[in-house]
C-alpha atoms as a PDB file:
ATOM      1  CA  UNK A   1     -36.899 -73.549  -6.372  1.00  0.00           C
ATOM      2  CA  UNK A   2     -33.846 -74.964  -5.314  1.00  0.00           C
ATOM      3  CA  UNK A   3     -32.533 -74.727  -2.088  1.00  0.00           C
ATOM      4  CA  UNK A   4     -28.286 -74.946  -1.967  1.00  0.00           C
ATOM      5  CA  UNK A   5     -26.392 -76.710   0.558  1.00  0.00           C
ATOM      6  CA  UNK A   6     -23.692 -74.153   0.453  1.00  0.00           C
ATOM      7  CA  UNK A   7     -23.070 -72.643   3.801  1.00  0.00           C
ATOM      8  CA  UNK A   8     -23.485 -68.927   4.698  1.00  0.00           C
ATOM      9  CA  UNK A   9     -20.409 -66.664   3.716  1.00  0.00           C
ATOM     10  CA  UNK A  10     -18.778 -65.381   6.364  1.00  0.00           C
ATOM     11  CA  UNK A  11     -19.764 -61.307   5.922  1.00  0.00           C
ATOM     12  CA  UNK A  12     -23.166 -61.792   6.541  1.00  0.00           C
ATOM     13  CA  UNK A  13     -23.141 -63.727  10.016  1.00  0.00           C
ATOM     14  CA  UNK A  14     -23.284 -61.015  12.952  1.00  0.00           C
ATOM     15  CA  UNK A  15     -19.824 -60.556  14.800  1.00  0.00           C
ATOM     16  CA  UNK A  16     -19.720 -60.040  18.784  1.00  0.00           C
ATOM     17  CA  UNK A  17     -18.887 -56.497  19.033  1.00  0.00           C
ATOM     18  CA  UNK A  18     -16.119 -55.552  21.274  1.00  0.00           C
ATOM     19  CA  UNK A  19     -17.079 -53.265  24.657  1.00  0.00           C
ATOM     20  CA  UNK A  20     -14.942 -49.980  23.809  1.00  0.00           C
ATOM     21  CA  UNK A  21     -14.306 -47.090  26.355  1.00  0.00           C
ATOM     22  CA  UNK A  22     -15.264 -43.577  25.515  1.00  0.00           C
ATOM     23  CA  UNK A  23     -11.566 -42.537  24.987  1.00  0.00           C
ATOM     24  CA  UNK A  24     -10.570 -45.744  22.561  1.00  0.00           C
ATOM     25  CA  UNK A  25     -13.713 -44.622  20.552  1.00  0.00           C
ATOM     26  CA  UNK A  26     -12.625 -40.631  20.441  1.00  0.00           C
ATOM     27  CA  UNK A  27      -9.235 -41.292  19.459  1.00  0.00           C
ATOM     28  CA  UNK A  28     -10.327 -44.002  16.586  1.00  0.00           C
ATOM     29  CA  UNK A  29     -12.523 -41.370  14.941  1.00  0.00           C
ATOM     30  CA  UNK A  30      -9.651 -38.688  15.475  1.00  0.00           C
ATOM     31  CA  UNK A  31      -7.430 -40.971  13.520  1.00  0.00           C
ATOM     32  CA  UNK A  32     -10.049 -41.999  11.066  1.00  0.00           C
ATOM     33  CA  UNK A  33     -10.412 -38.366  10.445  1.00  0.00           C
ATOM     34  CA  UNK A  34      -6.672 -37.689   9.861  1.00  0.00           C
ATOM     35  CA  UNK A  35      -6.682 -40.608   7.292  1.00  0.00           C
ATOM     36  CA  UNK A  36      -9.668 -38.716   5.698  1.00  0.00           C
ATOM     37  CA  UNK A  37      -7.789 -35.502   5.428  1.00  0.00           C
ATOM     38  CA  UNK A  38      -4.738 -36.595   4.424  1.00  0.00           C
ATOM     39  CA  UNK A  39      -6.188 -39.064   1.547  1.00  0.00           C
ATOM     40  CA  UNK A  40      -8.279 -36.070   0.011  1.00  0.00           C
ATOM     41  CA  UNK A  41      -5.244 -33.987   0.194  1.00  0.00           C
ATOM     42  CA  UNK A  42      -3.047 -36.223  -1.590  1.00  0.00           C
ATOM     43  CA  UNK A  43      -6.240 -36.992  -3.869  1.00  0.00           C
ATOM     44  CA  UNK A  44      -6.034 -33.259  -5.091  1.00  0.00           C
ATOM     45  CA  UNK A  45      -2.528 -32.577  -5.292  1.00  0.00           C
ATOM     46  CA  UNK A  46      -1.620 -35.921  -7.102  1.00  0.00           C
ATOM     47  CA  UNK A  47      -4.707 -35.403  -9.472  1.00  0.00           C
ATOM     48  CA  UNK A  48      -4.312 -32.209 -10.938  1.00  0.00           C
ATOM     49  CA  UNK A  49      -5.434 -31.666 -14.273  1.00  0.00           C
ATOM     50  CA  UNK A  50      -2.825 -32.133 -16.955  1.00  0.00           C
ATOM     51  CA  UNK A  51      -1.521 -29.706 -18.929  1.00  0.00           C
ATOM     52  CA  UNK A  52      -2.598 -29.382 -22.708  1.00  0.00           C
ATOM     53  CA  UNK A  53       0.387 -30.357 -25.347  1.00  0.00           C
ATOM     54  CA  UNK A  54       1.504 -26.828 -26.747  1.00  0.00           C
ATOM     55  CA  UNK A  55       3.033 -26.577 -29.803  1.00  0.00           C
ATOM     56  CA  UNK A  56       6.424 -25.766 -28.730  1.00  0.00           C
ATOM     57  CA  UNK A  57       7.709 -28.926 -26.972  1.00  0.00           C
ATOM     58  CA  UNK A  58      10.629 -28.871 -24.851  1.00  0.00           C
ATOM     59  CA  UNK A  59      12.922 -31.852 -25.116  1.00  0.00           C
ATOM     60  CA  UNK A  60      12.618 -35.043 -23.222  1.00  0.00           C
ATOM     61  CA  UNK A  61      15.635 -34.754 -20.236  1.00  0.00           C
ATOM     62  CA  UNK A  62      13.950 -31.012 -19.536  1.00  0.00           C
ATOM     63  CA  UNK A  63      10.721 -32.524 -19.289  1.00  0.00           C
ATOM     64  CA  UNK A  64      11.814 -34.841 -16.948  1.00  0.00           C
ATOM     65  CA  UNK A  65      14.051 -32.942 -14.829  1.00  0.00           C
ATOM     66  CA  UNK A  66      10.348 -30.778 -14.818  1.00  0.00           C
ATOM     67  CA  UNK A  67       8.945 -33.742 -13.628  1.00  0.00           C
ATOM     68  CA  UNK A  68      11.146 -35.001 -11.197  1.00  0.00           C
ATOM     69  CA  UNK A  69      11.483 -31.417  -9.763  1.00  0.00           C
ATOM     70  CA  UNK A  70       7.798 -31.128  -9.444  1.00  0.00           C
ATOM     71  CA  UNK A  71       7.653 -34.376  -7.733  1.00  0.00           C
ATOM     72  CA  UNK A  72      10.062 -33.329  -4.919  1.00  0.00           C
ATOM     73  CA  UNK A  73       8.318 -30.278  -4.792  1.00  0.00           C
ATOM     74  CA  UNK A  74       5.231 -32.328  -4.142  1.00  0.00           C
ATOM     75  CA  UNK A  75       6.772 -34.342  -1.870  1.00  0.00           C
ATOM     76  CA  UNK A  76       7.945 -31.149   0.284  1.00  0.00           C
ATOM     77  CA  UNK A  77       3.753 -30.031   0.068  1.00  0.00           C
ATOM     78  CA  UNK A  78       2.827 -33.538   1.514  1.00  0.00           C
ATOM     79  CA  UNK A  79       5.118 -33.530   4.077  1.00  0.00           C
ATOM     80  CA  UNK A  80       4.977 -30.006   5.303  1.00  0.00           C
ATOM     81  CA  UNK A  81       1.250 -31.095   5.104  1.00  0.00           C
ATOM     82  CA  UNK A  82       1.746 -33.916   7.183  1.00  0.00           C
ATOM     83  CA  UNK A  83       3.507 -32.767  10.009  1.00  0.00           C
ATOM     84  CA  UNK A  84       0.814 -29.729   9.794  1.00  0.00           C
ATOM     85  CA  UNK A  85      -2.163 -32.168  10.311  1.00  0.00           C
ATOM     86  CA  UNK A  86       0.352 -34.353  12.981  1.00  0.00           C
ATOM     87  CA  UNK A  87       0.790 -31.276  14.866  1.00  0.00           C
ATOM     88  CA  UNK A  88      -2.702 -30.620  14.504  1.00  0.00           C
ATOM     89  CA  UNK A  89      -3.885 -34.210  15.596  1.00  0.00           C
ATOM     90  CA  UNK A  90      -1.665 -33.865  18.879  1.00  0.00           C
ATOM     91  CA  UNK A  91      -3.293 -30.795  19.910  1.00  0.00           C
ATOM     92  CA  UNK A  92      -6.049 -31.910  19.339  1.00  0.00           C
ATOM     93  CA  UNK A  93      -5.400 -34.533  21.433  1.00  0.00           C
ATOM     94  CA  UNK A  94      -4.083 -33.125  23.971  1.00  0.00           C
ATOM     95  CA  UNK A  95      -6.826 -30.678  24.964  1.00  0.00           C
ATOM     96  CA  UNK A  96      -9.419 -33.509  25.167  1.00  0.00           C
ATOM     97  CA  UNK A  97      -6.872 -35.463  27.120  1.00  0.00           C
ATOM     98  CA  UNK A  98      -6.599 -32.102  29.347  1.00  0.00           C
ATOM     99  CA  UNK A  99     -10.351 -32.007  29.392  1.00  0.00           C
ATOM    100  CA  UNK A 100     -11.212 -35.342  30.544  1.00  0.00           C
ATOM    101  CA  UNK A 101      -7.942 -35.613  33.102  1.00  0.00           C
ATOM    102  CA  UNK A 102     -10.425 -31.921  34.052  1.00  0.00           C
ATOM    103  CA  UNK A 103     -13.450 -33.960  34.774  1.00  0.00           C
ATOM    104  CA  UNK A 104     -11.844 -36.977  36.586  1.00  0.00           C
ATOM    105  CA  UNK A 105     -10.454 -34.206  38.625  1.00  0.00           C
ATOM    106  CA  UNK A 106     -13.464 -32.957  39.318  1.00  0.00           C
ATOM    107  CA  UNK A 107     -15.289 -36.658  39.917  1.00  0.00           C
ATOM    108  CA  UNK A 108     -12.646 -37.443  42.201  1.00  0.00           C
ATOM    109  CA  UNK A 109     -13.015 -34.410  44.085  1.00  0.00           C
ATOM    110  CA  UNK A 110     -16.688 -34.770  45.026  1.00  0.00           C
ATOM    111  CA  UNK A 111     -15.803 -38.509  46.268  1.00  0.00           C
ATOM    112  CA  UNK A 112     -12.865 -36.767  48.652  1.00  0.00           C
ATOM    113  CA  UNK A 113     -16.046 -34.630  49.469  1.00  0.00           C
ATOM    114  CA  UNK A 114     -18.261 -37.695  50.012  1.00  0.00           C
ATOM    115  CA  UNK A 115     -15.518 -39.614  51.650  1.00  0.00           C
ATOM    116  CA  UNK A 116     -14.595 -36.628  53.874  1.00  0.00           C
ATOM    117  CA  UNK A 117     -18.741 -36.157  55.236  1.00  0.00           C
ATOM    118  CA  UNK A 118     -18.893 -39.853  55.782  1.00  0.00           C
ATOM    119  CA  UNK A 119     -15.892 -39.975  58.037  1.00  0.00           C
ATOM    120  CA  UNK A 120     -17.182 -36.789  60.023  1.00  0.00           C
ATOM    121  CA  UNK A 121     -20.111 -38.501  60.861  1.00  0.00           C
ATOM    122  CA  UNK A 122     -18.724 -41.778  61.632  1.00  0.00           C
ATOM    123  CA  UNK A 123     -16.413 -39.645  64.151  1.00  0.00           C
ATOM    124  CA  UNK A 124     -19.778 -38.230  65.518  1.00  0.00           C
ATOM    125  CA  UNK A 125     -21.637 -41.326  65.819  1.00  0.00           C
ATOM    126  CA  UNK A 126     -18.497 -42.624  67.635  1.00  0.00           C
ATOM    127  CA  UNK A 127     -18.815 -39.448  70.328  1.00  0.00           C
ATOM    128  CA  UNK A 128     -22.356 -40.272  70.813  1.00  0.00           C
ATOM    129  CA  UNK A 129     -21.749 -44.063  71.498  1.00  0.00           C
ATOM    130  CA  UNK A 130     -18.703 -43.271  73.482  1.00  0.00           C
ATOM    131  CA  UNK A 131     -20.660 -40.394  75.261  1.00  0.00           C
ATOM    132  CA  UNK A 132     -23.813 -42.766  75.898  1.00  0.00           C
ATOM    133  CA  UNK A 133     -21.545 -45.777  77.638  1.00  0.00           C
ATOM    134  CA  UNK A 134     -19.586 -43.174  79.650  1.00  0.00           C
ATOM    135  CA  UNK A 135     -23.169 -41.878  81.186  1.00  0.00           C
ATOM    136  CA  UNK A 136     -24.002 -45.838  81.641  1.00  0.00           C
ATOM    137  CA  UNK A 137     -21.229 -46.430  83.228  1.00  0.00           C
ATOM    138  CA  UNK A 138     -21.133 -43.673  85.833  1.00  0.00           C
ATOM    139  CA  UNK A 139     -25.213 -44.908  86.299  1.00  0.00           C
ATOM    140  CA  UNK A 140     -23.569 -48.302  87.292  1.00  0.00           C
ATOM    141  CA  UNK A 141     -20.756 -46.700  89.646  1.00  0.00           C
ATOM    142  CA  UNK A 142     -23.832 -44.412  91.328  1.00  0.00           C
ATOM    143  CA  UNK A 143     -25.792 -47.386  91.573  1.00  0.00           C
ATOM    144  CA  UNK A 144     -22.997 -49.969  93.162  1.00  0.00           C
ATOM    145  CA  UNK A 145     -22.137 -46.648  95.283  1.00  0.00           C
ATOM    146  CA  UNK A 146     -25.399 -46.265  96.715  1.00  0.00           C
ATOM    147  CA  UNK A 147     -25.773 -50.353  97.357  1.00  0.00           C
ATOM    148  CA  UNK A 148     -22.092 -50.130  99.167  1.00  0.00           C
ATOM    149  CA  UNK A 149     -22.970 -47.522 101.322  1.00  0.00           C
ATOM    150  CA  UNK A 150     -26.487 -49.134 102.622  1.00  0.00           C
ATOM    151  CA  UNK A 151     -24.802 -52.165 102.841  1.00  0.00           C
ATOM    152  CA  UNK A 152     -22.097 -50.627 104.987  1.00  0.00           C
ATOM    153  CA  UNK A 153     -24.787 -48.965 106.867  1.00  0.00           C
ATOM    154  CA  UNK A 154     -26.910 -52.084 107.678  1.00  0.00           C
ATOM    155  CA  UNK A 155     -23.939 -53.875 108.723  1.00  0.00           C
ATOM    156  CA  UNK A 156     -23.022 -50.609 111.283  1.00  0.00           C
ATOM    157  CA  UNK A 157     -26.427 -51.229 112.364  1.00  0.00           C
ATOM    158  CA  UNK A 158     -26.483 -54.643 112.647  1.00  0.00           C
ATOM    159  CA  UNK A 159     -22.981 -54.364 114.756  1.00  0.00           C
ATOM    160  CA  UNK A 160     -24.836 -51.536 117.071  1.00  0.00           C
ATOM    161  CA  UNK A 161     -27.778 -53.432 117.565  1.00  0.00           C
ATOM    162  CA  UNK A 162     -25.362 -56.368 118.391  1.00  0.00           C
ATOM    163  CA  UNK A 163     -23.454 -54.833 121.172  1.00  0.00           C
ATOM    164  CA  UNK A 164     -27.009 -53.203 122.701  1.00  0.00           C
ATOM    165  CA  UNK A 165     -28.531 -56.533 122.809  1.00  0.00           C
END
């Protein structure tokens, strides 16, 4: 056995595959599909089995003016075909564009939703807290109210016991 020093060829070492979106990868298989259609369509027409030599031949310039009316004839076909599967295509298209601008609709909805319930309870939570240091607060002016007014009442006593001693 011998072994060759010839490196690899190219084709068989792996290539990094590209990250593709969901819509790239649709509308490259749409395409590929048109290309499909339209190459078996020209396949057929352009293909078509030729006519057996009768005995009564018609002279050259008829035969080609046959020809070169046929040809425009087949040219009409292909493009009346083409703009048939264009049309088709864009359609096509088009509704699965309509149907996945539908379900981002519908996505973004449910995150208004989502969005929406978060900030009504954040504004509840914020009641609460603002509710909980209003009720400390008026604890703290009871409290320093009640202090003031036994201060103020020692010191009355202290000034009556003053003057009767």
């Amino acid at each position: 056995m011998t072994e060759s020093n010839t490196p690899e060829p190219e084709s068989t070492l792996p290539t990094p595959r590209k990250r593709r979106n969901l819509l790239s990868g649709m509308l490259d298989s749409i395409q590929q599909a048109g290309r499909d259609v339209v190459s078996v369509a020209l396949g057929r027409l352009l293909d078509s089995p030729e006519a057996e030599p009768d005995a009564t031949a018609d002279p050259p310039e008829v035969e080609e003016a046959e020809k070169v009316e046929d040809a425009h004839r087949r040219v009409g076909m292909l493009h009346t075909m083409a703009e048939q599967l264009r049309g088709a295509a864009d359609s096509f298209v088009a509704a699965k564009l309509d149907e996945i601008e539908a379900r981002v609709d519908e996505k973004l909805d449910r995150i208004e939703q989502r969005i929406d319930q978060k900030i009504v309870e954040l504004h509840e939570q914020l009641a609460e807290m603002r509710d909980r240091e209003l009720r400390h607060r008026l604890r703290l002016l009871k409290i320093t109210l009640v202090f003031t007014v036994l201060v103020a009442a020692l010191s009355l006593l202290y000034k009556w016991f003053g003057k009767l001693l």
